[in-house]
C-alpha atoms as a PDB file:
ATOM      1  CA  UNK A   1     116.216-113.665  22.292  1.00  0.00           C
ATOM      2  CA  UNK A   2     116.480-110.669  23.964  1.00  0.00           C
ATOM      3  CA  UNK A   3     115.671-107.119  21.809  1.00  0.00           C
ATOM      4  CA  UNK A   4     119.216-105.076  21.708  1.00  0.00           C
ATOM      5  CA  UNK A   5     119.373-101.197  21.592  1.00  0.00           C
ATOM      6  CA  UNK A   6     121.575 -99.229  18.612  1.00  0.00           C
ATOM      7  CA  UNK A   7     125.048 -99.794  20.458  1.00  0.00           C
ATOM      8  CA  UNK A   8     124.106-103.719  21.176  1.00  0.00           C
ATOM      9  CA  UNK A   9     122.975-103.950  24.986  1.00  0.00           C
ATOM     10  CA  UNK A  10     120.219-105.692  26.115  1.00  0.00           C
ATOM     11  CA  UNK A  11     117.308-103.419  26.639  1.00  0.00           C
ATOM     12  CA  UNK A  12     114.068-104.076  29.391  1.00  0.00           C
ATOM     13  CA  UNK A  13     111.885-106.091  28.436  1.00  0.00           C
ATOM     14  CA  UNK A  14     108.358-104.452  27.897  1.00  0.00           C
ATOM     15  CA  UNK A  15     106.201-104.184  31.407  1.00  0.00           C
ATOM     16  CA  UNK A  16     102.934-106.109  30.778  1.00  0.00           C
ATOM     17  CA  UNK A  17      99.799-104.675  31.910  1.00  0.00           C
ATOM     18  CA  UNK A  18      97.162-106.949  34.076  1.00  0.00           C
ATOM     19  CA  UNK A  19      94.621-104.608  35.766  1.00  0.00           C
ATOM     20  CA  UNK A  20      92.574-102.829  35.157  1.00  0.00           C
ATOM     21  CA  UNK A  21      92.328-104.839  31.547  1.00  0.00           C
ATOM     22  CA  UNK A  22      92.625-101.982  28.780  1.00  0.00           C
ATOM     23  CA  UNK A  23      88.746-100.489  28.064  1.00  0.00           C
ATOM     24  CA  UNK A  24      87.280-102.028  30.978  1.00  0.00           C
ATOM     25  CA  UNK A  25      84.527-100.535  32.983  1.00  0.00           C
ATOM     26  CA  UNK A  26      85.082-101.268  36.630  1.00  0.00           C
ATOM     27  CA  UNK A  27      83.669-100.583  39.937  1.00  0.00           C
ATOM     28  CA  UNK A  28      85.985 -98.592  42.748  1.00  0.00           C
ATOM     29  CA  UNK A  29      86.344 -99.515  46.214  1.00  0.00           C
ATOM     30  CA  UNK A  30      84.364 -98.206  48.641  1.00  0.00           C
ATOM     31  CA  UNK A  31      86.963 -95.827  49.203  1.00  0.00           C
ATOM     32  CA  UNK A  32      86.960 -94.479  45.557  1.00  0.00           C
ATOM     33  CA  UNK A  33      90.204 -96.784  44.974  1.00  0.00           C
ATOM     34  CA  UNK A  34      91.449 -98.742  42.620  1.00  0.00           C
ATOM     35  CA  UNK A  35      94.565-101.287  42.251  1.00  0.00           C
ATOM     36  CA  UNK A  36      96.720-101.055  39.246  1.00  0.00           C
ATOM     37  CA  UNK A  37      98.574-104.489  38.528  1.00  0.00           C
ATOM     38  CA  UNK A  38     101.192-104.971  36.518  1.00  0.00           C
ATOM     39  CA  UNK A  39     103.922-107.590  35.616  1.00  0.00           C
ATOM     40  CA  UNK A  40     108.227-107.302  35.341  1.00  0.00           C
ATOM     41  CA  UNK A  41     108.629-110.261  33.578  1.00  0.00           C
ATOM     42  CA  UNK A  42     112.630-109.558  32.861  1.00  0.00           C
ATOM     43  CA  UNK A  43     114.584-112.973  32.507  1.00  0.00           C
ATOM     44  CA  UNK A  44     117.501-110.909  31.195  1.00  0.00           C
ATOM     45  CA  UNK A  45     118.046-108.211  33.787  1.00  0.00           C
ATOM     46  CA  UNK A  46     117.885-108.433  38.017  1.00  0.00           C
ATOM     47  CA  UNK A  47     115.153-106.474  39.304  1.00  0.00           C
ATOM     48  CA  UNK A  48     117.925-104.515  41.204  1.00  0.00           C
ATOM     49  CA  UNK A  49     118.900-103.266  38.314  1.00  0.00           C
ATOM     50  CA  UNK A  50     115.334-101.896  37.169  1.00  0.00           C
ATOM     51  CA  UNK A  51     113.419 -98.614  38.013  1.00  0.00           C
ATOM     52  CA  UNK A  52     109.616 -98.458  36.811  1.00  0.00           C
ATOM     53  CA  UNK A  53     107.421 -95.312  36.335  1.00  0.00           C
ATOM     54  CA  UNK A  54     103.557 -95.201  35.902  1.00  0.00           C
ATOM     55  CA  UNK A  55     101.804 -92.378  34.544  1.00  0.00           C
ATOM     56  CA  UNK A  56      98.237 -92.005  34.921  1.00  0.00           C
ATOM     57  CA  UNK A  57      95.868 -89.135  33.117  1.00  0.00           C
ATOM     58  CA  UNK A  58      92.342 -88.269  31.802  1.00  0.00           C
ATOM     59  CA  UNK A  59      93.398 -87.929  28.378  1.00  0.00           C
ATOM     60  CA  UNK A  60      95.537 -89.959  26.359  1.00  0.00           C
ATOM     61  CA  UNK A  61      98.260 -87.440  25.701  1.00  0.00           C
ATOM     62  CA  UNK A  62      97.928 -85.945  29.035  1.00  0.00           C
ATOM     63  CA  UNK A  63      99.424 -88.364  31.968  1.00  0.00           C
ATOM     64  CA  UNK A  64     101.235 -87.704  35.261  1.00  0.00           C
ATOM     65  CA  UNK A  65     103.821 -89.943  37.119  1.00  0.00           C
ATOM     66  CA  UNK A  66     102.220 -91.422  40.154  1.00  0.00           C
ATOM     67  CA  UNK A  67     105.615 -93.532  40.988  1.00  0.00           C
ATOM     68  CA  UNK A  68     108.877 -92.959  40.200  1.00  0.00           C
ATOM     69  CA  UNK A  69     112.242 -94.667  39.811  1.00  0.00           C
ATOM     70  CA  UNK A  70     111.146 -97.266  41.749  1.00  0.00           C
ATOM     71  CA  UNK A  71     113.496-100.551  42.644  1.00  0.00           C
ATOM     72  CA  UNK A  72     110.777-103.219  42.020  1.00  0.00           C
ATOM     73  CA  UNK A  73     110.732-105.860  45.235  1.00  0.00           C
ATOM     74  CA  UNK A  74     109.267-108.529  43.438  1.00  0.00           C
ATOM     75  CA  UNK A  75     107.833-109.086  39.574  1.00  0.00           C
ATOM     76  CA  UNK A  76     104.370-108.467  40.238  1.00  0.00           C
ATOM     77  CA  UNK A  77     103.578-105.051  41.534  1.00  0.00           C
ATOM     78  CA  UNK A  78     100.476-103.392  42.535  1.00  0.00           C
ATOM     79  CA  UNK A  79     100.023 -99.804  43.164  1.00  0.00           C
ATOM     80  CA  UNK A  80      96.679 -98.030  44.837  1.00  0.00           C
ATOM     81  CA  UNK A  81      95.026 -95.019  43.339  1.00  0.00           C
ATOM     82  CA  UNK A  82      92.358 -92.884  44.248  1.00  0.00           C
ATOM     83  CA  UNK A  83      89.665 -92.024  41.388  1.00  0.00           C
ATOM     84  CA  UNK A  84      86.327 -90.633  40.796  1.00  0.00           C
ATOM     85  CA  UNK A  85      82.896 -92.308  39.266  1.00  0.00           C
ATOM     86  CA  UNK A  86      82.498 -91.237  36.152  1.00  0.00           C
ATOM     87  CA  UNK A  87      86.135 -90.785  34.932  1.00  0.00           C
ATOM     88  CA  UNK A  88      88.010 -92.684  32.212  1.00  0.00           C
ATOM     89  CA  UNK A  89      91.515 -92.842  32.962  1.00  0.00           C
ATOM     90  CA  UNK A  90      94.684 -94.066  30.896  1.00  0.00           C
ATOM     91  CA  UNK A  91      97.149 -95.785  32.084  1.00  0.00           C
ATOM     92  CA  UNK A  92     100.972 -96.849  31.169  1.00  0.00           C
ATOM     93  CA  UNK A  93     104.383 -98.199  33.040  1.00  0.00           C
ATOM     94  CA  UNK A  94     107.827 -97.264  31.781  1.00  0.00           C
ATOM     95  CA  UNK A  95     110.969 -99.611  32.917  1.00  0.00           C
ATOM     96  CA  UNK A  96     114.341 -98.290  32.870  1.00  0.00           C
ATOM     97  CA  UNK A  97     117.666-100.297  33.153  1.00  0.00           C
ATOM     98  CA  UNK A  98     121.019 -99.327  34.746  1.00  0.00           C
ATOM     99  CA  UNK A  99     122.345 -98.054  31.348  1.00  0.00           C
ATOM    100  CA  UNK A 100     119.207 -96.073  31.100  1.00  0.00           C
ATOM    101  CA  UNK A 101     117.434 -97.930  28.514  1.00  0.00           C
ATOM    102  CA  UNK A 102     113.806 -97.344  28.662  1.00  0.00           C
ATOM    103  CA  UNK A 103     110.812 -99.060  27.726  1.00  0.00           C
ATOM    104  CA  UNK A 104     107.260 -98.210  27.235  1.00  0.00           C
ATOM    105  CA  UNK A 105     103.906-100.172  27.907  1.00  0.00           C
ATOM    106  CA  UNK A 106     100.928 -99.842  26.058  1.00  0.00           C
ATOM    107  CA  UNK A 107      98.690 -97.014  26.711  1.00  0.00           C
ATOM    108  CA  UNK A 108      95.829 -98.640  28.968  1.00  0.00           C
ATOM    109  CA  UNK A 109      92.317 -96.840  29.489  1.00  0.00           C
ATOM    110  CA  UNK A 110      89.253 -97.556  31.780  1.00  0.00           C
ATOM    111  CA  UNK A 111      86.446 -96.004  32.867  1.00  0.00           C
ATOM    112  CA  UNK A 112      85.037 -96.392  36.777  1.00  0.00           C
ATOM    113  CA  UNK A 113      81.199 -96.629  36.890  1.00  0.00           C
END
């Protein structure tokens, strides 16, 4: 069933988190890149009706939006960021409806080599 908010509407469905897998140590790109992946897996509300932020920082209370009120295109998304050897990094993706109900992935970290 789908979770309700305090006046009764359906609220997002948590974003779910694929890569890079929370504590991993991974290897960039050649190009000191990396892909963050990430799944919409909403059966209750049309993608058209969605927005999604990520935030990405070097310490866990410390994070940045990278993306913002974006209209996903399809339920798998993949965004390209730049980072440096060396570095843990934390990662998380916020969804927000059209009545501005938001919800929060977990907190992510990994470390590039």
């Amino acid at each position: 069933l789908p979770k309700k908010n305090s006046e009764g509407t359906i609220i997002p469905i948590q974003p779910k988190l694929i890569s890079p897998a929370n504590n991993a140590n991974i290897n960039a790109s050649a190009q000191n890149k990396i892909a963050l992946k990430f799944e919409i897996n909403d059966t209750y509300t049309p993608l058209s009706n969605l927005k999604y932020n990520i935030y990405l920082g070097t310490t866990t209370s410390n994070h940045s939006a990278i993306q913002q009120d974006i209209v996903p295109s399809n339920s798998s998304i993949n965004h390209e960021v730049s980072v440096s050897s060396g570095t843990t990094y934390y990662w998380y993706v916020t969804l927000k409806d059209q009545n501005n109900s938001i919800v929060t992935s977990p907190n992510y970290s990994f470390t590039i080599n």
